[in-house]
PDB file of N, CA and C in Angstrom:
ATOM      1  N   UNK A   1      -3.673 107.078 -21.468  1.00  0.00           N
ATOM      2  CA  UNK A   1      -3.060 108.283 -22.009  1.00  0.00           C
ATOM      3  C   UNK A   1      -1.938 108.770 -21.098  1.00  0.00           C
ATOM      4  N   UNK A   2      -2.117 108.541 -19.562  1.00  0.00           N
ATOM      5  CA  UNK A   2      -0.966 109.291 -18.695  1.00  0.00           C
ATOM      6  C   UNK A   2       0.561 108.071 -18.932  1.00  0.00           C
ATOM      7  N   UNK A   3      -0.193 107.157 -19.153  1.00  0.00           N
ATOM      8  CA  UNK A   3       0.937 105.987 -19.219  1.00  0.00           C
ATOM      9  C   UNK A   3       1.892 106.340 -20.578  1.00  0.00           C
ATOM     10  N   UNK A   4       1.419 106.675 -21.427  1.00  0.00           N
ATOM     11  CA  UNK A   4       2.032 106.832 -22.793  1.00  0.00           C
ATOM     12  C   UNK A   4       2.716 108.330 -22.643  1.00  0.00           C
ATOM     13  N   UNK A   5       2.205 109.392 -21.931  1.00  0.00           N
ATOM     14  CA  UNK A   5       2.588 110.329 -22.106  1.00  0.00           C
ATOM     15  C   UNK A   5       3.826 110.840 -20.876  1.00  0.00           C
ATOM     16  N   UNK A   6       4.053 109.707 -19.891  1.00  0.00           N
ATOM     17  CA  UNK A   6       4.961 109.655 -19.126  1.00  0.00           C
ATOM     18  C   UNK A   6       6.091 108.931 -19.769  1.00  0.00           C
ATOM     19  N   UNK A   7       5.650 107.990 -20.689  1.00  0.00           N
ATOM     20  CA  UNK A   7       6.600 107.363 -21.634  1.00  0.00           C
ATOM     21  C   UNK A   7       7.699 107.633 -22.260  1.00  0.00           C
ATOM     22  N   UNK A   8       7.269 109.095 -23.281  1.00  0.00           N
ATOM     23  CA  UNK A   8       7.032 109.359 -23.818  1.00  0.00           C
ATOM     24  C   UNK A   8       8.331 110.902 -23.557  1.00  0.00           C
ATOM     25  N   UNK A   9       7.816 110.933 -21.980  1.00  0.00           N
ATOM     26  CA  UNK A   9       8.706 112.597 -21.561  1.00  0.00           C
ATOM     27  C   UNK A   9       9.994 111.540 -21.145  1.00  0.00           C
ATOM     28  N   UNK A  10       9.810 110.737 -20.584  1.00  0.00           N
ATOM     29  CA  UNK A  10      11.014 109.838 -19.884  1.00  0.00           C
ATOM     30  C   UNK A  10      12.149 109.575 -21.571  1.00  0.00           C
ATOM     31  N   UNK A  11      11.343 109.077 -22.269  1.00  0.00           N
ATOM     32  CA  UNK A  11      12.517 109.037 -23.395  1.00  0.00           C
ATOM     33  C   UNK A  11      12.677 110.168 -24.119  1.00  0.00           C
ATOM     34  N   UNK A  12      12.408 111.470 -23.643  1.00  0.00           N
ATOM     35  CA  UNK A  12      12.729 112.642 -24.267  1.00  0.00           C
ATOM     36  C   UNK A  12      13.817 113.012 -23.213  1.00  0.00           C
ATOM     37  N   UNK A  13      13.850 112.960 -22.317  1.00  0.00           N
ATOM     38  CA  UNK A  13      14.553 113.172 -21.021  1.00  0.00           C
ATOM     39  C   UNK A  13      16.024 112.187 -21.398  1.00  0.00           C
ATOM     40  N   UNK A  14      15.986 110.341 -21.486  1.00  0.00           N
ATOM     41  CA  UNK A  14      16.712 109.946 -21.749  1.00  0.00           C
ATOM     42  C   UNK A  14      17.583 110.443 -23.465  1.00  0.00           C
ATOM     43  N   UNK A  15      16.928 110.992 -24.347  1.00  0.00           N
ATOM     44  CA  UNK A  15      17.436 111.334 -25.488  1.00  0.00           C
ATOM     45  C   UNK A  15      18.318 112.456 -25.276  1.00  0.00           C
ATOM     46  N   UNK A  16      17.645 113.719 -24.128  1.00  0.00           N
ATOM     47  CA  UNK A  16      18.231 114.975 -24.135  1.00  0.00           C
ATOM     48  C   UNK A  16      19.306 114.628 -23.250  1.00  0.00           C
ATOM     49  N   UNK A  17      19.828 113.821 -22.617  1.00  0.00           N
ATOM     50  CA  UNK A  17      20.519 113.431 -21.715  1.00  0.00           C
ATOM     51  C   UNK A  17      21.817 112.953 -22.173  1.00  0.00           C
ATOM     52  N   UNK A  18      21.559 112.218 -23.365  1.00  0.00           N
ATOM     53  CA  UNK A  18      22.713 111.345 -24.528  1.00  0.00           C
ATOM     54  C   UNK A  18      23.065 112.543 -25.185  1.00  0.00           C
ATOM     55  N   UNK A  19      22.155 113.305 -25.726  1.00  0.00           N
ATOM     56  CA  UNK A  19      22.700 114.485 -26.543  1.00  0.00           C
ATOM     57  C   UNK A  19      23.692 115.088 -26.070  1.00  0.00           C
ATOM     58  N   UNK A  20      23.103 115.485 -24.413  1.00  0.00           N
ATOM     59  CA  UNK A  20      24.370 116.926 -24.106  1.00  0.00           C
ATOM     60  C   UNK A  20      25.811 115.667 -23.275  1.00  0.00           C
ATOM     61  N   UNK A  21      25.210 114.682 -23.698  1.00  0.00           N
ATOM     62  CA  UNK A  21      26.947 113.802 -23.003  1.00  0.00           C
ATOM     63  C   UNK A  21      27.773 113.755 -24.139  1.00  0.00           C
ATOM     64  N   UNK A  22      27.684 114.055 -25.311  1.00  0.00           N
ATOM     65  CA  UNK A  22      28.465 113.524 -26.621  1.00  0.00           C
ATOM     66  C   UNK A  22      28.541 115.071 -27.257  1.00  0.00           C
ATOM     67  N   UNK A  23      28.497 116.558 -26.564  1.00  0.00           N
ATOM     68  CA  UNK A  23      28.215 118.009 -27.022  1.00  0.00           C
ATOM     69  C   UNK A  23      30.502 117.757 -26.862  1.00  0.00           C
ATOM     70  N   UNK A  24      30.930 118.625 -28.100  1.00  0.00           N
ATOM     71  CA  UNK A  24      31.984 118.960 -27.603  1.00  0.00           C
ATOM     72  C   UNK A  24      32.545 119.676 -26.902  1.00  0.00           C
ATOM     73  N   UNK A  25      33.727 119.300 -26.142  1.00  0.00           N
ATOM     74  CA  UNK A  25      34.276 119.528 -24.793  1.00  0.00           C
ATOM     75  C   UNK A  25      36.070 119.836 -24.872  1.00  0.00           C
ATOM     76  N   UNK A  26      36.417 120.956 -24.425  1.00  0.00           N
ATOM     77  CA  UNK A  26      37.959 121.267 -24.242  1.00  0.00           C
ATOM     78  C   UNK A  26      38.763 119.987 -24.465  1.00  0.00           C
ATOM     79  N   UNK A  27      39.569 119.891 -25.982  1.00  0.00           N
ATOM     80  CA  UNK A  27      40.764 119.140 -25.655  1.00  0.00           C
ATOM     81  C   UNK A  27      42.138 120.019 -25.856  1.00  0.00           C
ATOM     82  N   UNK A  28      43.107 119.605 -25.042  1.00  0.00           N
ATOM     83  CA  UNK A  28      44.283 120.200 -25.013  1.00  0.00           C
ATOM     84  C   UNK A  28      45.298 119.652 -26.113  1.00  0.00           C
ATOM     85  N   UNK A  29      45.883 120.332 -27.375  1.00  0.00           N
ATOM     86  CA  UNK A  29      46.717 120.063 -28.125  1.00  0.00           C
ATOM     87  C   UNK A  29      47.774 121.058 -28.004  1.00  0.00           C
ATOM     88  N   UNK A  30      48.446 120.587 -29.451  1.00  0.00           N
ATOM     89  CA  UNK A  30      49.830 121.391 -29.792  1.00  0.00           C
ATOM     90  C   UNK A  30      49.518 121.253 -31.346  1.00  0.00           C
ATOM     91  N   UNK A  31      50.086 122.736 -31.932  1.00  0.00           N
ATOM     92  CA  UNK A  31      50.261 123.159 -33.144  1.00  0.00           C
ATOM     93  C   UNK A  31      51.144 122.163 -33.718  1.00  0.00           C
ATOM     94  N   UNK A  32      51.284 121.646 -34.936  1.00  0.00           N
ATOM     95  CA  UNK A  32      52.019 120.728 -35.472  1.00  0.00           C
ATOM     96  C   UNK A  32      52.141 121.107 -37.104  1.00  0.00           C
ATOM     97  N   UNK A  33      51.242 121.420 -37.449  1.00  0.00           N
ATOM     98  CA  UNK A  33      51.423 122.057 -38.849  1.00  0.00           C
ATOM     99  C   UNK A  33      50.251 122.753 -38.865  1.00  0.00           C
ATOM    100  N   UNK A  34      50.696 123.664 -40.410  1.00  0.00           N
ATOM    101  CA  UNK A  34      49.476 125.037 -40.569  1.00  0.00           C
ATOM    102  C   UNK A  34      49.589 124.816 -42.069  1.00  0.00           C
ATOM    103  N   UNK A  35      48.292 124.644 -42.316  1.00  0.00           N
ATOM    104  CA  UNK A  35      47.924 124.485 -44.504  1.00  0.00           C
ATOM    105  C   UNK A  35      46.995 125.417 -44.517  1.00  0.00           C
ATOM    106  N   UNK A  36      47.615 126.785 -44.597  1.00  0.00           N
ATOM    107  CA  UNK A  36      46.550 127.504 -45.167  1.00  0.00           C
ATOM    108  C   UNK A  36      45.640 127.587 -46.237  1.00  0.00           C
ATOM    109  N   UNK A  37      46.628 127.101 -47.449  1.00  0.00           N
ATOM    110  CA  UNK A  37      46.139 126.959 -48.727  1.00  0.00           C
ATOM    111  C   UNK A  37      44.482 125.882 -48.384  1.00  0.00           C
ATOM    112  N   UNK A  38      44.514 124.935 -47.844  1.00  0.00           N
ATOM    113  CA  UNK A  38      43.862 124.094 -47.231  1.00  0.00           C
ATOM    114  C   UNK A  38      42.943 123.969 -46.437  1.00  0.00           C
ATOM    115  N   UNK A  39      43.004 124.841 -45.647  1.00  0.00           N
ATOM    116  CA  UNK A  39      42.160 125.555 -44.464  1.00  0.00           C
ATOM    117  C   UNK A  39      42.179 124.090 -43.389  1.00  0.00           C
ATOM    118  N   UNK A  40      43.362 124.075 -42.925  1.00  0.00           N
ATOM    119  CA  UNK A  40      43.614 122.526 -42.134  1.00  0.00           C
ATOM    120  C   UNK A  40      44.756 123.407 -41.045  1.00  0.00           C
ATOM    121  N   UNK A  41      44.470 122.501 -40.337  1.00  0.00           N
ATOM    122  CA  UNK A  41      45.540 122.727 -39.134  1.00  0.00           C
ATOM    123  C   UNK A  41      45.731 120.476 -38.417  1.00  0.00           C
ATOM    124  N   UNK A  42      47.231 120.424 -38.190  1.00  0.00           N
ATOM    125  CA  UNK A  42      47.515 119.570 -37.658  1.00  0.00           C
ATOM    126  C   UNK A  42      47.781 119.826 -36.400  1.00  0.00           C
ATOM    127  N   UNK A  43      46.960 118.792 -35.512  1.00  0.00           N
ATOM    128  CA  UNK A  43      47.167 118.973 -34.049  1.00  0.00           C
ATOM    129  C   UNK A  43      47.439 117.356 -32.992  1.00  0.00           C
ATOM    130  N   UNK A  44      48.495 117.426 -32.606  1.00  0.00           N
ATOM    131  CA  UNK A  44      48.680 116.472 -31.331  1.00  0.00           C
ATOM    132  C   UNK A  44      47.768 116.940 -30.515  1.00  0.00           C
ATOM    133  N   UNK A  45      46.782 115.515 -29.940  1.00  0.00           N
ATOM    134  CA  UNK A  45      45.916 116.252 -29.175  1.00  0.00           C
ATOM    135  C   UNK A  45      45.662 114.671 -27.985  1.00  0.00           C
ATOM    136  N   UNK A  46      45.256 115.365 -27.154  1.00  0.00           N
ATOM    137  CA  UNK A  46      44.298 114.303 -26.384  1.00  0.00           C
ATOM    138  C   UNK A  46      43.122 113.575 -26.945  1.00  0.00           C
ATOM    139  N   UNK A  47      42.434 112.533 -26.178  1.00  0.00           N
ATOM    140  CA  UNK A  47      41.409 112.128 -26.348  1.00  0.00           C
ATOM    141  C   UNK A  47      40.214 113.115 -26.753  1.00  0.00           C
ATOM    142  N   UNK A  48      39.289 113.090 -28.095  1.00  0.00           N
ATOM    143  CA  UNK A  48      38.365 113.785 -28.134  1.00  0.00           C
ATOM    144  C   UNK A  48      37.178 112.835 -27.971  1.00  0.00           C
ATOM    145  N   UNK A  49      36.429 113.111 -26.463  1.00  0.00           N
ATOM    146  CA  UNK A  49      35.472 112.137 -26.261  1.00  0.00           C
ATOM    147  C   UNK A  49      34.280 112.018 -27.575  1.00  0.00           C
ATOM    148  N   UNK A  50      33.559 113.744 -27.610  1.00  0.00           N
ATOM    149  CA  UNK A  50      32.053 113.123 -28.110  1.00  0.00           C
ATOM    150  C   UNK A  50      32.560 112.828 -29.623  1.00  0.00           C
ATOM    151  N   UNK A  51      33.600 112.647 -30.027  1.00  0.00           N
ATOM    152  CA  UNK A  51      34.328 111.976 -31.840  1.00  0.00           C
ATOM    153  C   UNK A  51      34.818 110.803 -31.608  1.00  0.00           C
ATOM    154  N   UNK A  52      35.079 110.580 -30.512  1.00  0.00           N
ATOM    155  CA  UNK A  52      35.483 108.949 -30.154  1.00  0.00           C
ATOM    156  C   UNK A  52      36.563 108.673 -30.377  1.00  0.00           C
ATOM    157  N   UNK A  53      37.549 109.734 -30.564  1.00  0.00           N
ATOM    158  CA  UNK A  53      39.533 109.584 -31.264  1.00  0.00           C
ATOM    159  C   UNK A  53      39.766 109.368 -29.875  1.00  0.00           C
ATOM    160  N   UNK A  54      40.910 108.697 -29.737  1.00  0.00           N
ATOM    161  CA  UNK A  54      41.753 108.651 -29.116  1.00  0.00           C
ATOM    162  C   UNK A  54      42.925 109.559 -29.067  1.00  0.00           C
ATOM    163  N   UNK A  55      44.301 109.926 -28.601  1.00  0.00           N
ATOM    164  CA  UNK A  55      45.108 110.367 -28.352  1.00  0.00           C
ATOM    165  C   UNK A  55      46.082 110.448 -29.474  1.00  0.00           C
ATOM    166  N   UNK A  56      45.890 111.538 -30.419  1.00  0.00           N
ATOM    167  CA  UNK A  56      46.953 110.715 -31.530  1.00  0.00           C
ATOM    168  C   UNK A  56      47.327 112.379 -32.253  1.00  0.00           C
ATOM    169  N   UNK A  57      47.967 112.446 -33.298  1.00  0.00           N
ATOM    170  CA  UNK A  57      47.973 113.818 -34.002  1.00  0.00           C
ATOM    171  C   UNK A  57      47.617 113.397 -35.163  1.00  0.00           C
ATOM    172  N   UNK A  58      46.565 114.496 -35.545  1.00  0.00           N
ATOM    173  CA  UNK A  58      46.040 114.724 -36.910  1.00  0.00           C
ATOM    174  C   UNK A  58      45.619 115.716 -37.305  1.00  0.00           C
ATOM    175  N   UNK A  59      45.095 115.954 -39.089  1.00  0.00           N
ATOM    176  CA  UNK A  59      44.347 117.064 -39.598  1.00  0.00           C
ATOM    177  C   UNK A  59      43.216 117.361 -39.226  1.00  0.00           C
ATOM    178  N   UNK A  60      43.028 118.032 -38.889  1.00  0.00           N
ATOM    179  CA  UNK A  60      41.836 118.930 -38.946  1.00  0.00           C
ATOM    180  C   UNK A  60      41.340 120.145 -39.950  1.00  0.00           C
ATOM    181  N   UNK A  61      39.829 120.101 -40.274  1.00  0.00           N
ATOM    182  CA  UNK A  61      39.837 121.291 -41.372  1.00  0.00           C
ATOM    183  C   UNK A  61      39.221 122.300 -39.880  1.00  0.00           C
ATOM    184  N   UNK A  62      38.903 123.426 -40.383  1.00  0.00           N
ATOM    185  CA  UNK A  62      38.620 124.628 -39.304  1.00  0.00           C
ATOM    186  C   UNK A  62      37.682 125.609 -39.481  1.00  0.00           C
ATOM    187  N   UNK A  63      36.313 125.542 -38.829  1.00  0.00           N
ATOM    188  CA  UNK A  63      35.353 126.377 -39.033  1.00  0.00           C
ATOM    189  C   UNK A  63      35.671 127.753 -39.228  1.00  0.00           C
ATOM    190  N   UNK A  64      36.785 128.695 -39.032  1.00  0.00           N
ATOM    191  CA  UNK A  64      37.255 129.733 -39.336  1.00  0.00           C
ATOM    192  C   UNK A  64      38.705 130.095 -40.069  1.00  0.00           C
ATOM    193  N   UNK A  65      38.783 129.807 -41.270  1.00  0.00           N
ATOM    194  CA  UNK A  65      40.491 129.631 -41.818  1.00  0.00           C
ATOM    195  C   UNK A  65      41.023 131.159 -41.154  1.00  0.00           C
ATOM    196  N   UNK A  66      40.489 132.275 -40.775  1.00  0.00           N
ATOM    197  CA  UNK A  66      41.437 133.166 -40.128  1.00  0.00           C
ATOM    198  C   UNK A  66      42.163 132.715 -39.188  1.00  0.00           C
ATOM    199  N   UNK A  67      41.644 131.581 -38.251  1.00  0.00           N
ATOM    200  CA  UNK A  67      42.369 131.492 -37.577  1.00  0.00           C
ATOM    201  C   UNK A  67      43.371 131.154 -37.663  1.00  0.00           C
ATOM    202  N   UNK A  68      44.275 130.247 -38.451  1.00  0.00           N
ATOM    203  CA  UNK A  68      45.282 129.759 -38.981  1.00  0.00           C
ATOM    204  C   UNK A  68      45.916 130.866 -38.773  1.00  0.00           C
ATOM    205  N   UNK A  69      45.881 131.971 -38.933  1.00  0.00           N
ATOM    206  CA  UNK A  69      47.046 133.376 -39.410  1.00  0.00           C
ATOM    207  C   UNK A  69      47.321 133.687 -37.893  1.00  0.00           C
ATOM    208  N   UNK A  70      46.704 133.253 -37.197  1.00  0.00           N
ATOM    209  CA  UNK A  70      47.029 133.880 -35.331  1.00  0.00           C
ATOM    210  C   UNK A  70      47.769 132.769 -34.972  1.00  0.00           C
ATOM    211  N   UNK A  71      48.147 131.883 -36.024  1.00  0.00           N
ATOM    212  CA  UNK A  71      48.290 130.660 -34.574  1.00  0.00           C
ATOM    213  C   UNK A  71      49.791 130.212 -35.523  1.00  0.00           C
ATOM    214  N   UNK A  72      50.722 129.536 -34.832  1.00  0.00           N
ATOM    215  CA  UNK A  72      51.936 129.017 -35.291  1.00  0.00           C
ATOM    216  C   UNK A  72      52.216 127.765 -34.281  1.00  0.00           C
ATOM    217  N   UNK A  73      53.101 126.348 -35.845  1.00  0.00           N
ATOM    218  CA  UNK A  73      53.432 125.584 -35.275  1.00  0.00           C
ATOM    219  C   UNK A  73      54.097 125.571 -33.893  1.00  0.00           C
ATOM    220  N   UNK A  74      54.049 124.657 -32.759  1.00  0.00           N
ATOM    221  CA  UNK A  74      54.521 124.726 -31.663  1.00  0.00           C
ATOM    222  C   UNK A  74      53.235 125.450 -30.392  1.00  0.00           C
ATOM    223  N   UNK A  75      52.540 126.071 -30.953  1.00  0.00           N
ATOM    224  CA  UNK A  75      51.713 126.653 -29.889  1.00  0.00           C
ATOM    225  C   UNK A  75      50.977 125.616 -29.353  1.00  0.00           C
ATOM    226  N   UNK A  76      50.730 125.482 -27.927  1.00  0.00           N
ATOM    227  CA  UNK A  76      49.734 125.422 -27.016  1.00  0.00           C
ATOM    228  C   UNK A  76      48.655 125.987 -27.123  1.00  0.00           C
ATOM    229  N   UNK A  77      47.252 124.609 -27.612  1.00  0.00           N
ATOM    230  CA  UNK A  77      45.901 125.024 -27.411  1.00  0.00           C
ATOM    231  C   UNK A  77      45.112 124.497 -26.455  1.00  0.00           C
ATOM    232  N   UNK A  78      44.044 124.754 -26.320  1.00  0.00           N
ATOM    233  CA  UNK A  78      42.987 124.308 -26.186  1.00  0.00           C
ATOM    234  C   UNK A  78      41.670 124.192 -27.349  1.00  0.00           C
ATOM    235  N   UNK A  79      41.099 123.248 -27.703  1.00  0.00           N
ATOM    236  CA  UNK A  79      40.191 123.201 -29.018  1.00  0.00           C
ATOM    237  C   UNK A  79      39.113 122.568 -28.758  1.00  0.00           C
ATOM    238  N   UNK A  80      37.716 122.766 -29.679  1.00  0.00           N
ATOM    239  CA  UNK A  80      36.926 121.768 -30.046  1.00  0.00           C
ATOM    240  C   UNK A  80      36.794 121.179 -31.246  1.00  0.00           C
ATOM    241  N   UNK A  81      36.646 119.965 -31.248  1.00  0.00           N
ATOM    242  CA  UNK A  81      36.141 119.731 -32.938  1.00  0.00           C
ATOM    243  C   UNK A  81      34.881 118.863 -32.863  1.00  0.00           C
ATOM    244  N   UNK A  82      34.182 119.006 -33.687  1.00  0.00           N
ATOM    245  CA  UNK A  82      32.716 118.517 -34.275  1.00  0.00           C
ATOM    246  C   UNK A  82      33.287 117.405 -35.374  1.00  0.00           C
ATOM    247  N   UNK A  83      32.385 116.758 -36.017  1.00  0.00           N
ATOM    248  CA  UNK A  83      31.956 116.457 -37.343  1.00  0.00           C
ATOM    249  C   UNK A  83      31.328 117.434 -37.856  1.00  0.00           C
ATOM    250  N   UNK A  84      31.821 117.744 -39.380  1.00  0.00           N
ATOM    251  CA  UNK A  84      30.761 119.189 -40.011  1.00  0.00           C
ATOM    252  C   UNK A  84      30.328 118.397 -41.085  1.00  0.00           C
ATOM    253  N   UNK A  85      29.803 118.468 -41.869  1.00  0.00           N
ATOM    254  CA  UNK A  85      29.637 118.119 -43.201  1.00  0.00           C
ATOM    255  C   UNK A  85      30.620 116.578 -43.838  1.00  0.00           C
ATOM    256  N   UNK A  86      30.526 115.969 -42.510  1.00  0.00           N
ATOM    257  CA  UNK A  86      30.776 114.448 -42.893  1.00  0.00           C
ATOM    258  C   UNK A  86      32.806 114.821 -42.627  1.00  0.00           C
ATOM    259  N   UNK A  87      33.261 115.863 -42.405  1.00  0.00           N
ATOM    260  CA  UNK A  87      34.939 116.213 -42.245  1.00  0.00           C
ATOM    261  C   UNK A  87      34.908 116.742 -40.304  1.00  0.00           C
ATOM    262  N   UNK A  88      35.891 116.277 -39.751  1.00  0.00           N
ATOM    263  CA  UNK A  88      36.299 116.383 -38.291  1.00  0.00           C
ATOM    264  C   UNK A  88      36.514 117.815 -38.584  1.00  0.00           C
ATOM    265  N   UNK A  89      36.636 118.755 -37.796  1.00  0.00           N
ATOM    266  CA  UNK A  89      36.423 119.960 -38.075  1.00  0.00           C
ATOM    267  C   UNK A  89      36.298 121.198 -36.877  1.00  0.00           C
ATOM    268  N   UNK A  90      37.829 121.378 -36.734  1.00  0.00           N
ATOM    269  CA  UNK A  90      38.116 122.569 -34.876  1.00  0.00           C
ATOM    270  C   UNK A  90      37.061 123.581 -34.820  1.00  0.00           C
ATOM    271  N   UNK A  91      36.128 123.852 -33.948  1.00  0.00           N
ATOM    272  CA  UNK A  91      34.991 124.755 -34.266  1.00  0.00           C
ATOM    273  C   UNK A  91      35.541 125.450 -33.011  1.00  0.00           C
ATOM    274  N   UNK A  92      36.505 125.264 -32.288  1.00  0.00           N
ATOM    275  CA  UNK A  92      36.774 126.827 -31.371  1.00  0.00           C
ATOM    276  C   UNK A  92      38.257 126.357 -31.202  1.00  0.00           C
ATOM    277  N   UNK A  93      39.078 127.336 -31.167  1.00  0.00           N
ATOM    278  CA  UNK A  93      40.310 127.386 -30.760  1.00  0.00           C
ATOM    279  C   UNK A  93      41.115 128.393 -29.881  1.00  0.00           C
ATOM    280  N   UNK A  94      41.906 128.277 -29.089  1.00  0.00           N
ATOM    281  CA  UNK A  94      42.400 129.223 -27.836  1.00  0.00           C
ATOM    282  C   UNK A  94      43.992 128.622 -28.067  1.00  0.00           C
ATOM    283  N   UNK A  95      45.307 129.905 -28.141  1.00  0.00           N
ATOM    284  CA  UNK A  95      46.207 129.498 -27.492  1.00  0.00           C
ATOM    285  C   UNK A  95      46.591 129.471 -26.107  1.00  0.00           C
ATOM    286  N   UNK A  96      46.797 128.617 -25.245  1.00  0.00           N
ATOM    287  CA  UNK A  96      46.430 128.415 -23.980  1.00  0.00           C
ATOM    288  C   UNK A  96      48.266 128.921 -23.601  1.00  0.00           C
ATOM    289  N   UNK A  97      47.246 130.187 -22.297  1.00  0.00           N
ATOM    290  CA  UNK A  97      48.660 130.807 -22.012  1.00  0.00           C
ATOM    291  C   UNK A  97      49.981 130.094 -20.562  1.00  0.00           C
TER     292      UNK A  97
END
């Protein structure tokens, strides 16, 4: 029983461990386009590790379409994006001053 139940915490330990390495993390972009109608924002961005993109510009849809109305092409961010509902998807955004 101690054998199985040391097992057991060790791959709960290794699971919780993978989880918070792949949690999203600050990438630095630029405003590139704004679709409100859409609730999308285009962003040049860095590498987003825990999504596995590389360095490239693209759409994004946006856990809050207000934000779109604060923000204009050309700005300097900082962002996260998730997967939401099977769509890549900025779940925090900052214009970085």
């Amino acid at each position: 029983m101690k054998h199985t139940l040391t097992r057991t915490l060790g791959g709960l330990i290794v699971g919780l461990s993978v989880a918070l390495s792949v949690q999203a993390q600050p990438v630095d972009g630029e405003v590139k386009k704004i679709d409100l109608d859409a609730g999308k924002i285009t962003l040049k961005h860095g590498p987003i590790q825990n999504l596995d993109i590389p360095a490239m510009q693209m759409a994004f849809r946006v856990a809050n379409p207000a934000w779109l109305q604060k923000l204009q092409v050309g700005d300097k961010v900082t962002f996260e994006a998730d997967k939401v509902g099977g769509q890549f998807t900025v779940t925090a955004i900052d214009v970085r001053k």
